[in-house]
C-alpha atoms as a PDB file:
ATOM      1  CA  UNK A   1      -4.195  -2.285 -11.004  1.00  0.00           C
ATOM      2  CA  UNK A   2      -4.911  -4.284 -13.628  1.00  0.00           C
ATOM      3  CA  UNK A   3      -8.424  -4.682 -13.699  1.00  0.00           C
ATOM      4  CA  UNK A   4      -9.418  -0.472 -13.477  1.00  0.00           C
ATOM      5  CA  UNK A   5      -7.240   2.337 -15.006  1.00  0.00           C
ATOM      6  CA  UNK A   6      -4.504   3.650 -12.919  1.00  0.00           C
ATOM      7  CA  UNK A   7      -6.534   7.416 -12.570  1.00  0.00           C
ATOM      8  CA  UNK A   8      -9.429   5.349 -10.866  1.00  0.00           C
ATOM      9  CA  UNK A   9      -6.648   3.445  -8.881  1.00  0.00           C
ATOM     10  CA  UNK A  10      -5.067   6.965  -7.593  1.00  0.00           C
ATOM     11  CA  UNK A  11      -8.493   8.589  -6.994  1.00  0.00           C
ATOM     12  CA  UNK A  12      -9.168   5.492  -4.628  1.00  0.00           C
ATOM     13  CA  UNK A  13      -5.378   5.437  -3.256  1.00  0.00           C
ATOM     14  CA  UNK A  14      -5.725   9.504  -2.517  1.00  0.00           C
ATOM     15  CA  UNK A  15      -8.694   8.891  -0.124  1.00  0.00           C
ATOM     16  CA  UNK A  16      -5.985   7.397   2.498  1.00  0.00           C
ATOM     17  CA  UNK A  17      -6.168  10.555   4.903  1.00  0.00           C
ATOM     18  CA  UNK A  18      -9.696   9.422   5.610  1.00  0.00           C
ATOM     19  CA  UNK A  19      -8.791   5.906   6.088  1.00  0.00           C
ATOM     20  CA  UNK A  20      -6.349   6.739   8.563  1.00  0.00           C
ATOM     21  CA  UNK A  21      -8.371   9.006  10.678  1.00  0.00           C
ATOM     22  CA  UNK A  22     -10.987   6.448  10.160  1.00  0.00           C
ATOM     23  CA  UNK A  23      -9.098   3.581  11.644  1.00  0.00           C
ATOM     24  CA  UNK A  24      -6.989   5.110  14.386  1.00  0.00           C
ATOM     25  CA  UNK A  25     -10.713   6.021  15.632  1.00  0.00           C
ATOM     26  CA  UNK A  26     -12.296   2.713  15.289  1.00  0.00           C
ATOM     27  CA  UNK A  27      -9.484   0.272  15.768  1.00  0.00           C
ATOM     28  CA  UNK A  28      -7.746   2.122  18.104  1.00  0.00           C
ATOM     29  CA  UNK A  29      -9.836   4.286  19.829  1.00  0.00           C
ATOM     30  CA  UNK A  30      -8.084   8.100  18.896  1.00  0.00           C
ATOM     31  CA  UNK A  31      -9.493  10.813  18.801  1.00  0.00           C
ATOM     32  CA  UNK A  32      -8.992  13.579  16.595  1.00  0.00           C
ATOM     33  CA  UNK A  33     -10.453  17.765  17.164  1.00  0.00           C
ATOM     34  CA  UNK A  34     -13.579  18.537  14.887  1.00  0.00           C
ATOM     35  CA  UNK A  35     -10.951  20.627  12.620  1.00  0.00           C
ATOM     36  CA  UNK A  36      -9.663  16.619  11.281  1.00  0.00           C
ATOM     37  CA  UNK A  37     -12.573  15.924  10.551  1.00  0.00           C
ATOM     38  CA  UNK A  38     -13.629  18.720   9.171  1.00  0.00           C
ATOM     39  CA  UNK A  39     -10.594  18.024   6.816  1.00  0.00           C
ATOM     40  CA  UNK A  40     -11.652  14.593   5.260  1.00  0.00           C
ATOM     41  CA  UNK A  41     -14.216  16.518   4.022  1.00  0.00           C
ATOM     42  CA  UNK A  42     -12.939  18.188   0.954  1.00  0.00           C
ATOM     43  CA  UNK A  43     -11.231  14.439   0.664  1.00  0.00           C
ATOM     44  CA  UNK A  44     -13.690  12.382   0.373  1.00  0.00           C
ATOM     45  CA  UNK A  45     -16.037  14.666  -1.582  1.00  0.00           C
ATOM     46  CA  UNK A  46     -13.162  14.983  -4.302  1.00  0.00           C
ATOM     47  CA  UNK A  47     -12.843  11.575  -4.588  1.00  0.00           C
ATOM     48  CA  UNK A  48     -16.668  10.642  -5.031  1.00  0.00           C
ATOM     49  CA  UNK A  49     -16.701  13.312  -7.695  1.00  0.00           C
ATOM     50  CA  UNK A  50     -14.018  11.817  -9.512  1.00  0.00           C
ATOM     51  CA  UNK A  51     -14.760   8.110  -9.168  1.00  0.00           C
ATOM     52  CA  UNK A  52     -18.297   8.592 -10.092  1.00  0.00           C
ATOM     53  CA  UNK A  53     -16.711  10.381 -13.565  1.00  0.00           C
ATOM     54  CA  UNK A  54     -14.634   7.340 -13.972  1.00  0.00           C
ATOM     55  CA  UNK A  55     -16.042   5.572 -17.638  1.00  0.00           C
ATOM     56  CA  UNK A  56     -14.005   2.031 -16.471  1.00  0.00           C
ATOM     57  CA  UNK A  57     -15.537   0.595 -13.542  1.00  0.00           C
ATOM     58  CA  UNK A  58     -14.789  -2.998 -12.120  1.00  0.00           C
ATOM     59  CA  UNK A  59     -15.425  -3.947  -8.397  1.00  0.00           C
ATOM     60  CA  UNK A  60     -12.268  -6.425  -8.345  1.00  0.00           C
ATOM     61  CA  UNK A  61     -10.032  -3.069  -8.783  1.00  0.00           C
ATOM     62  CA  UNK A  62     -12.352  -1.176  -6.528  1.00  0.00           C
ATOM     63  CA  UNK A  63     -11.435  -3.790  -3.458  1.00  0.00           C
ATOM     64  CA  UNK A  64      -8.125  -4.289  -4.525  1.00  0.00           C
ATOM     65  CA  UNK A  65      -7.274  -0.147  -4.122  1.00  0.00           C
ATOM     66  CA  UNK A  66      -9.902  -0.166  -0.601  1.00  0.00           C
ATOM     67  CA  UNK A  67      -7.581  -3.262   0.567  1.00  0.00           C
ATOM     68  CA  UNK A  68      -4.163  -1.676  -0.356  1.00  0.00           C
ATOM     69  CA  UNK A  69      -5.769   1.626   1.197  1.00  0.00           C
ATOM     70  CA  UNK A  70      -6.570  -0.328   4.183  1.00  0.00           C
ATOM     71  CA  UNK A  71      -3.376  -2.118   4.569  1.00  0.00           C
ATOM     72  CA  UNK A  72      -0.819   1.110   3.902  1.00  0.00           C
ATOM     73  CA  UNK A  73      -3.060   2.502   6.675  1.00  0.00           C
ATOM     74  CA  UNK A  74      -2.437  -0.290   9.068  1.00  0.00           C
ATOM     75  CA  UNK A  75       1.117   0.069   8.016  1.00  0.00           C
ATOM     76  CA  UNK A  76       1.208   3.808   8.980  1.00  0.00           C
ATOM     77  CA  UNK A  77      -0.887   3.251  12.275  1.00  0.00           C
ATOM     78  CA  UNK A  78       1.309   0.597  13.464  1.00  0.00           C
ATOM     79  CA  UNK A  79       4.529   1.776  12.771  1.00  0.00           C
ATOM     80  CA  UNK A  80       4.252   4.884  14.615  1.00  0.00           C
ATOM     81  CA  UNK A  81       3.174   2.901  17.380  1.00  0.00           C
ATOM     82  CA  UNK A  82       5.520   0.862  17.507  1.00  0.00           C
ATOM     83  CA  UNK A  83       7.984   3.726  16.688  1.00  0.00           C
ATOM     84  CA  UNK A  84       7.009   5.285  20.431  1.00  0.00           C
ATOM     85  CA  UNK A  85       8.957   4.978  23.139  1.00  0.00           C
ATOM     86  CA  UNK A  86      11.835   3.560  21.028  1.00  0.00           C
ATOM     87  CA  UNK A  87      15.623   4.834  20.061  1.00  0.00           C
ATOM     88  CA  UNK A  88      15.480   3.636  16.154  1.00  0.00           C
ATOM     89  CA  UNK A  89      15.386   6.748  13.662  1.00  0.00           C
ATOM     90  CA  UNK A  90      12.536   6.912  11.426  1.00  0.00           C
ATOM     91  CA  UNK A  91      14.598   5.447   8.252  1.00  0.00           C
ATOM     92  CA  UNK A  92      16.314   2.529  10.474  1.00  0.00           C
ATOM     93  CA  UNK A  93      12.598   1.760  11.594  1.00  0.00           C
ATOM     94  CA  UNK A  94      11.193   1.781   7.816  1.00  0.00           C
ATOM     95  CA  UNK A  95      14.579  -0.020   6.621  1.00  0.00           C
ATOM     96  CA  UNK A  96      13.395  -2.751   9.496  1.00  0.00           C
ATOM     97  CA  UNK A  97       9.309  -2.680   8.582  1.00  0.00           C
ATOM     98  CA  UNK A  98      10.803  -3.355   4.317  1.00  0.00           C
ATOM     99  CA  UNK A  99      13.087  -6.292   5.128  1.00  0.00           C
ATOM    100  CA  UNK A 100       9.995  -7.785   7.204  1.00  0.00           C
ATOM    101  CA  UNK A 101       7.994  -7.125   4.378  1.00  0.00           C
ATOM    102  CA  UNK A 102      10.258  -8.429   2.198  1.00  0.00           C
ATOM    103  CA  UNK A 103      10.577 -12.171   3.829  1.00  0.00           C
ATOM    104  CA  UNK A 104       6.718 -12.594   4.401  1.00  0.00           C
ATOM    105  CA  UNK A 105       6.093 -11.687   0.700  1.00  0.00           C
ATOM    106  CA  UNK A 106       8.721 -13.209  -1.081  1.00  0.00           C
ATOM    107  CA  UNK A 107       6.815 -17.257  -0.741  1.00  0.00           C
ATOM    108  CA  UNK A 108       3.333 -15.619  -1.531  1.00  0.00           C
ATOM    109  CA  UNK A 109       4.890 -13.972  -4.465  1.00  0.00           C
ATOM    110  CA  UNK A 110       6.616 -17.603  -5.308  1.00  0.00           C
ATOM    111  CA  UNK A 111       3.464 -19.211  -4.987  1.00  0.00           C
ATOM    112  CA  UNK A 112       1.601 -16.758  -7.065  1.00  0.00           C
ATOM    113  CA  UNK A 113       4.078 -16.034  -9.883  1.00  0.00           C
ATOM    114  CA  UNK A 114       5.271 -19.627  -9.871  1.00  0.00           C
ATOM    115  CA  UNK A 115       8.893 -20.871 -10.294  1.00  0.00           C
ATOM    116  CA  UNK A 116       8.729 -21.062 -13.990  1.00  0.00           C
ATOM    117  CA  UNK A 117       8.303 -17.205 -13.682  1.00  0.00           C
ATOM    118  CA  UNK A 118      11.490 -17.038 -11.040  1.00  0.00           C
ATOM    119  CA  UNK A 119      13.361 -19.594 -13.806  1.00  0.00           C
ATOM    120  CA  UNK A 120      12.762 -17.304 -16.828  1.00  0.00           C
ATOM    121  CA  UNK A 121      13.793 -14.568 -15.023  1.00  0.00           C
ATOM    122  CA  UNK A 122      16.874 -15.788 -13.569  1.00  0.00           C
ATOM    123  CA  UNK A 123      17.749 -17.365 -17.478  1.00  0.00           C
ATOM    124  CA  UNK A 124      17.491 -14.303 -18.961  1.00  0.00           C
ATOM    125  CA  UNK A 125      19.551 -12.131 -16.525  1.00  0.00           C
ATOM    126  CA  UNK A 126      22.300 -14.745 -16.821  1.00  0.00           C
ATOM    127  CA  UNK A 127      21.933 -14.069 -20.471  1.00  0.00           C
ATOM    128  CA  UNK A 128      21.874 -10.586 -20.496  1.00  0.00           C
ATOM    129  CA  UNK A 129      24.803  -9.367 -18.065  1.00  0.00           C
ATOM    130  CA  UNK A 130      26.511 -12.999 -18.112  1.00  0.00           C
ATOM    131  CA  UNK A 131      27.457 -15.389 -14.870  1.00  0.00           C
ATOM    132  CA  UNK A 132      29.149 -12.250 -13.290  1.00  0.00           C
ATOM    133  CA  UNK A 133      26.138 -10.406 -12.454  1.00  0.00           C
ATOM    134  CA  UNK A 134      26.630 -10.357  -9.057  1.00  0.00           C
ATOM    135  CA  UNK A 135      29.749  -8.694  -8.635  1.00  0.00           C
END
């Protein structure tokens, strides 16, 4: 988000209808009635006509909103996969998918942020709300 403005990174993120439809048929072989279809096409012409308005261009922010697009889509595709068949709620299922998330993140975001980032951060919440900040 930091390399386009955040109104070309929702006009890309608001396209994720067609991604879905577009990857349940390709990756796993669904298939939709004409009227879905049909759908995606108000969709995707909205978003052309806005992204080709968009004055701040960059094709680093471009992928990065396709590949976040892509990946929420996986997300969505697989989860209600695995969701079928299966006693867990909806909300005990996504509380489940987050803590995943959560512990296959977490050393990517270490590596990428770096511990000084992590040590600065930790300093100054000690100094802010004291030792006791746990509790």
């Amino acid at each position: 988000m930091s390399k386009v403005a955040v109104s070309f990174t929702h006009i890309i993120k608001s396209g994720e209808p067609a991604f879905s439809v577009l990857v349940s048929r390709f990756l796993l072989g669904e298939t939709f009635p004409p009227s879905v279809y049909l759908s995606l096409v108000p969709i995707i012409g909205g978003c052309a006509l806005a992204a080709v308005t968009e004055l701040n261009f960059n094709m680093t922010g471009f992928m990065g909103a396709m590949i976040s697009n892509f990946a929420f889509v996986l997300r969505n595709i697989f989860s209600k996969k695995g969701m079928k068949g299966k006693s867990v709620s909806g909300m005990n299922y996504y509380a489940c998918l987050s803590l995943l998330s959560l512990l296959i993140l977490t050393p990517f975001a270490v590596a990428v942020e770096g511990p000084q980032m992590w040590a600065a951060g930790w300093q100054k919440a000690l100094s802010e709300i004291g030792p006791q900040f746990i509790w």
